[in-house]
C-alpha atoms as a PDB file:
ATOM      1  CA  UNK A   1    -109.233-134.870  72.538  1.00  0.00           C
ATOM      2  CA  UNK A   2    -109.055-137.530  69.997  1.00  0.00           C
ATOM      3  CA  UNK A   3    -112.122-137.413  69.015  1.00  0.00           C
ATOM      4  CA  UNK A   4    -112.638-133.678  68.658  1.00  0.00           C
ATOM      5  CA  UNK A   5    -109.723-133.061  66.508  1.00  0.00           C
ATOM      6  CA  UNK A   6    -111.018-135.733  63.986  1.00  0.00           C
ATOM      7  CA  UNK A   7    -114.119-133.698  64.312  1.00  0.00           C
ATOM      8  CA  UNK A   8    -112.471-130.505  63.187  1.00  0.00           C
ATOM      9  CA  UNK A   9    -110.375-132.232  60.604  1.00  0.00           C
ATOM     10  CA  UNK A  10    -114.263-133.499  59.018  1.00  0.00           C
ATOM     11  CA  UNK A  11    -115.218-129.617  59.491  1.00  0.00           C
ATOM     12  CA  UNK A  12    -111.976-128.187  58.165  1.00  0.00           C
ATOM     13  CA  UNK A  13    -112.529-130.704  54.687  1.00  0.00           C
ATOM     14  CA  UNK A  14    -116.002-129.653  54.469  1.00  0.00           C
ATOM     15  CA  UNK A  15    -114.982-126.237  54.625  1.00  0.00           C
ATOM     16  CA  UNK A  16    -112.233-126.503  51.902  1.00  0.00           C
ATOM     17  CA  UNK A  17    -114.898-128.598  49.591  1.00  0.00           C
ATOM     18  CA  UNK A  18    -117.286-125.992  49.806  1.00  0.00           C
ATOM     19  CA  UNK A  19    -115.064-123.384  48.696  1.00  0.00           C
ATOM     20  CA  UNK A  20    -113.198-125.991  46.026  1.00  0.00           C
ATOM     21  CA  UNK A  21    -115.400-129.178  45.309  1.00  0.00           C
ATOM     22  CA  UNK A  22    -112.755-130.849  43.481  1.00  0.00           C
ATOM     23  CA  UNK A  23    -110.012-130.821  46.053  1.00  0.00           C
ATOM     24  CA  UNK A  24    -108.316-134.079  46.149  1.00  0.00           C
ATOM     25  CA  UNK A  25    -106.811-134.313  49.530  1.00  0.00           C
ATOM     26  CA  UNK A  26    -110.001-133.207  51.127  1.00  0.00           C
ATOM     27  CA  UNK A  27    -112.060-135.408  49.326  1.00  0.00           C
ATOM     28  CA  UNK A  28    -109.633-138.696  50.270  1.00  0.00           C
ATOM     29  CA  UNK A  29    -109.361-137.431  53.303  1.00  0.00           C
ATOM     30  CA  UNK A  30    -113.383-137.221  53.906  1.00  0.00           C
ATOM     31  CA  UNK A  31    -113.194-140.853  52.161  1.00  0.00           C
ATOM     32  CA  UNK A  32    -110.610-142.654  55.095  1.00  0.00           C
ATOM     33  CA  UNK A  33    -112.616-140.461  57.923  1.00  0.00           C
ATOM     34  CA  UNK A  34    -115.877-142.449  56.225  1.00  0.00           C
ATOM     35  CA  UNK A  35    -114.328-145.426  55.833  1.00  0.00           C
ATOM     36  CA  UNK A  36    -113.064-145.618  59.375  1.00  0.00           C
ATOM     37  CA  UNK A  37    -116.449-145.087  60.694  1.00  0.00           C
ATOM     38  CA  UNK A  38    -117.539-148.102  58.521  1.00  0.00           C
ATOM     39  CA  UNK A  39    -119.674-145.822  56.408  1.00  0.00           C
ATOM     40  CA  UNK A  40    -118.109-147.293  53.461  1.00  0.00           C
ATOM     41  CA  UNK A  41    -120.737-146.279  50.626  1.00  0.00           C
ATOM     42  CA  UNK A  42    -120.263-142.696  51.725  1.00  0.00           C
ATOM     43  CA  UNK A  43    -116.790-143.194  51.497  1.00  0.00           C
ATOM     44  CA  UNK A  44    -116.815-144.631  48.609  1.00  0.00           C
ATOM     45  CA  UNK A  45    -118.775-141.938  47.088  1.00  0.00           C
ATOM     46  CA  UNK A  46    -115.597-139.235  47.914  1.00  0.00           C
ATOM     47  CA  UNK A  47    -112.763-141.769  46.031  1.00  0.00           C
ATOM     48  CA  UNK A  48    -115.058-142.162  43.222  1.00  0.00           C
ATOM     49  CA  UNK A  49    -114.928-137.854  43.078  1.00  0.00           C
ATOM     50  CA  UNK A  50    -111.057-137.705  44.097  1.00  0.00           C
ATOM     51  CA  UNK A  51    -110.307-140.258  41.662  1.00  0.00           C
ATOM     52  CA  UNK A  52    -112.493-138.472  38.851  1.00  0.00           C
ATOM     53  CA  UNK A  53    -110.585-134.503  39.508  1.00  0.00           C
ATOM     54  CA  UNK A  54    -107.533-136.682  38.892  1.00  0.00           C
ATOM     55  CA  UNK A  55    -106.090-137.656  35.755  1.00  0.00           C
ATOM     56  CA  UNK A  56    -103.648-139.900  37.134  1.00  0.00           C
ATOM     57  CA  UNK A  57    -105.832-140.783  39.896  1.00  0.00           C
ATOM     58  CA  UNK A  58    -103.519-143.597  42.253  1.00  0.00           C
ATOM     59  CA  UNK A  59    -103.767-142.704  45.768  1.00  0.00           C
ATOM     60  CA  UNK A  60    -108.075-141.964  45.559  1.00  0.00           C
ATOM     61  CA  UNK A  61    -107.894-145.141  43.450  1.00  0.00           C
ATOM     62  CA  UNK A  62    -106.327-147.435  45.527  1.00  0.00           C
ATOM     63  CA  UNK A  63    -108.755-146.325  48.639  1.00  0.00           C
ATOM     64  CA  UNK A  64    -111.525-147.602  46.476  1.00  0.00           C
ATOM     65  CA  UNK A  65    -110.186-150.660  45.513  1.00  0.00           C
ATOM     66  CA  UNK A  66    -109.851-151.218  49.113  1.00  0.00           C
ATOM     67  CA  UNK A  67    -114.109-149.806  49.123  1.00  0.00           C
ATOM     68  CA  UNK A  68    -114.657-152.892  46.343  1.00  0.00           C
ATOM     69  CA  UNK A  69    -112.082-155.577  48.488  1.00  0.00           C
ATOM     70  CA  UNK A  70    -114.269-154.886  51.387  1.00  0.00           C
ATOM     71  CA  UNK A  71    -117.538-154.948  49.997  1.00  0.00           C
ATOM     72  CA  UNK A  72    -116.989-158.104  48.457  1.00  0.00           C
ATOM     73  CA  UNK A  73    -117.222-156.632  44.729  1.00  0.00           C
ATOM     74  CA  UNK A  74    -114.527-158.142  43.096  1.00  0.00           C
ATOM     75  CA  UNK A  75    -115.448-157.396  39.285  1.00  0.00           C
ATOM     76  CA  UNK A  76    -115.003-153.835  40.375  1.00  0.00           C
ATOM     77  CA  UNK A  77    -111.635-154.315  41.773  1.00  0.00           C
ATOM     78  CA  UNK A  78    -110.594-156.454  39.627  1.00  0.00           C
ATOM     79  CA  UNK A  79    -110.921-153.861  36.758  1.00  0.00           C
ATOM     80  CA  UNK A  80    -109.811-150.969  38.767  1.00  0.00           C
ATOM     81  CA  UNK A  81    -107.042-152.904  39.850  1.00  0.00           C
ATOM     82  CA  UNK A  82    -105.974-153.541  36.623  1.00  0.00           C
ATOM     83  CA  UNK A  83    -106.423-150.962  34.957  1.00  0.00           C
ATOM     84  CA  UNK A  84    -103.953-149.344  38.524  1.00  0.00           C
ATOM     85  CA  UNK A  85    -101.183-151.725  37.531  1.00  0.00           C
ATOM     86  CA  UNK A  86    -101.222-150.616  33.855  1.00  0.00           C
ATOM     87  CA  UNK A  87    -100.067-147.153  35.676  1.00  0.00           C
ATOM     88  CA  UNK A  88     -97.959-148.354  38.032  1.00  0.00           C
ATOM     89  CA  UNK A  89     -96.320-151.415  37.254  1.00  0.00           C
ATOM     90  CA  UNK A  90     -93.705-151.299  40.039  1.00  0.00           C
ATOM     91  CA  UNK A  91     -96.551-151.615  43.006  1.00  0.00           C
ATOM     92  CA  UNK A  92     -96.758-154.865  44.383  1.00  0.00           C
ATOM     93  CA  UNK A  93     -99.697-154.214  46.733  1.00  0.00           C
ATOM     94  CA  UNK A  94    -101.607-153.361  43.551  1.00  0.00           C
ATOM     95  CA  UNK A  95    -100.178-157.039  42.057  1.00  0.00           C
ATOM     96  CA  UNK A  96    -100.924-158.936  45.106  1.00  0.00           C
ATOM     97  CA  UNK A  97    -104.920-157.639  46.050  1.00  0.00           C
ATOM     98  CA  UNK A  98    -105.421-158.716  41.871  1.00  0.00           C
ATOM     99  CA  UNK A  99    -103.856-161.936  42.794  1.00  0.00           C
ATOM    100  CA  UNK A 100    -106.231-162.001  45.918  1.00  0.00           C
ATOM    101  CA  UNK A 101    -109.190-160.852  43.697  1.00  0.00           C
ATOM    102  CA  UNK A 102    -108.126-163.102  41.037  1.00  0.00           C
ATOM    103  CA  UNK A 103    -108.579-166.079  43.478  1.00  0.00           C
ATOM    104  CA  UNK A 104    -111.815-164.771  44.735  1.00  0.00           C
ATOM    105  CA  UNK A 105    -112.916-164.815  41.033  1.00  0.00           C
ATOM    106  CA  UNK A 106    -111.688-168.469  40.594  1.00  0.00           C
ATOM    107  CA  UNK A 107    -109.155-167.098  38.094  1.00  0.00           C
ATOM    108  CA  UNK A 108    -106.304-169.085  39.847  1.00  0.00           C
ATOM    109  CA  UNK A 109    -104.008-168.790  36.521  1.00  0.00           C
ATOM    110  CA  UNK A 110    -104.465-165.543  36.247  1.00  0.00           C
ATOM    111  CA  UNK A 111    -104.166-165.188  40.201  1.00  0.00           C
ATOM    112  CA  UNK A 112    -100.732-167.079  39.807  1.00  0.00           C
ATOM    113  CA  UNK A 113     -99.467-164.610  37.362  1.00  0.00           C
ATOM    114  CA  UNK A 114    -100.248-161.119  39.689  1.00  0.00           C
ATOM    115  CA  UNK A 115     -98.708-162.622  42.843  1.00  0.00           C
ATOM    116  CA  UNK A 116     -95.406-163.864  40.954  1.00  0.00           C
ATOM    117  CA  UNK A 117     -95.218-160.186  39.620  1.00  0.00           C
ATOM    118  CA  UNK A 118     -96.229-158.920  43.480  1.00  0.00           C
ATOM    119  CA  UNK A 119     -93.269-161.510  44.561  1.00  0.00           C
ATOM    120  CA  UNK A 120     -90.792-160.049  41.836  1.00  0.00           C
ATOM    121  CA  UNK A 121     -91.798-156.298  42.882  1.00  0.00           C
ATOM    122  CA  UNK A 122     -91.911-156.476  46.720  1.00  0.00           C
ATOM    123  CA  UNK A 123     -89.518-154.876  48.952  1.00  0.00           C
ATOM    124  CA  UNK A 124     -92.117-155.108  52.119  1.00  0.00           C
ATOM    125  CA  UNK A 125     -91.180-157.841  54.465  1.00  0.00           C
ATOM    126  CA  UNK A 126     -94.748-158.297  55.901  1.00  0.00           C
ATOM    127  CA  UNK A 127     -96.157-158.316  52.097  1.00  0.00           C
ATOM    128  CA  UNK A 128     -93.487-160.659  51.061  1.00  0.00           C
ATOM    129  CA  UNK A 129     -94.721-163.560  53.780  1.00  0.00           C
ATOM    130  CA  UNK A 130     -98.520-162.922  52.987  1.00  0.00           C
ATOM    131  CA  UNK A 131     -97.743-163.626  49.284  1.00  0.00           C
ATOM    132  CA  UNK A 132     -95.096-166.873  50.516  1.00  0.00           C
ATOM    133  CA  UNK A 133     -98.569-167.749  52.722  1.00  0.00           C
ATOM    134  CA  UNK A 134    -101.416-167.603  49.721  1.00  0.00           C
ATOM    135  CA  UNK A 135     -98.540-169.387  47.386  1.00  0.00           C
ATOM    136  CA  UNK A 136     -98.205-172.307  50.403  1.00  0.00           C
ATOM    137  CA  UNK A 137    -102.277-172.332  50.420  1.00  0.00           C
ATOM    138  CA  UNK A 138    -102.729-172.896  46.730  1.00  0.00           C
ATOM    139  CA  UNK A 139    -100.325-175.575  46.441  1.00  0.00           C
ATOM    140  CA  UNK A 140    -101.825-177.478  48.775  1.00  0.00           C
ATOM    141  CA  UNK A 141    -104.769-176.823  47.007  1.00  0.00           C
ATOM    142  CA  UNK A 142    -103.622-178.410  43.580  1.00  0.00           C
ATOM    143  CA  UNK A 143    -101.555-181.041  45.553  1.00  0.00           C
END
């Protein structure tokens, strides 16, 4: 049953985006169905169009940061990422994968910076030890 009513969600979305190609929920929600099936250039192709029918485009935005975090392209999310926190500067999952993408980039100062802002943010217990974790890591590092 599962897998048939995942099946007519797809076929419901594709019916709604033929009739309005610009709808945002369908097109994120064609982007996680993707993404789930580890299509992930496919699904990054509908965040890239749900974020660009958007002018304050978080939710599609944040999907393809995760597209860029898992695809190893960490320019891209680093400047989507930033650019997210310049609209919403009270997200600390948006603080924390820049910190993460920061340290990927071997910009540990600027890394530093995004996860003390993540810290100061966070109201998530399970983000809260993830950014006590990579802060335990990279003083051992520098230690």
């Amino acid at each position: 049953l599962g897998d048939n009513d995942v099946n007519l969600d797809e076929l419901e979305c594709e019916d709604i985006l033929k009739r309005d190609p610009n709808n945002e929920q369908a097109l994120i929600h064609m982007g996680k169905r993707y993404k789930s099936m580890g299509l992930i250039h496919k699904a990054e192709e509908y965040f890239k169009r749900a974020a660009a029918v958007n002018p304050n485009p978080i939710i599609s935005a944040r999907h393809l940061a995760d597209i860029y975090l898992a695809t190893r392209d960490y320019m891209a999310a680093f400047d989507l990422l930033e650019a997210l926190t310049k609209m919403d500067q009270e997200n600390a999952y948006l603080f924390y994968n820049l910190g993460i993408v920061c340290l990927q980039l071997d910009k540990d100062k600027k890394a530093f910076v995004y996860l003390k802002k993540a810290r100061e943010k966070c109201k998530d217990k399970n983000l809260m030890q993830k950014i006590r974790r990579i802060a335990k890591i990279q003083s051992q590092k520098e230690s």
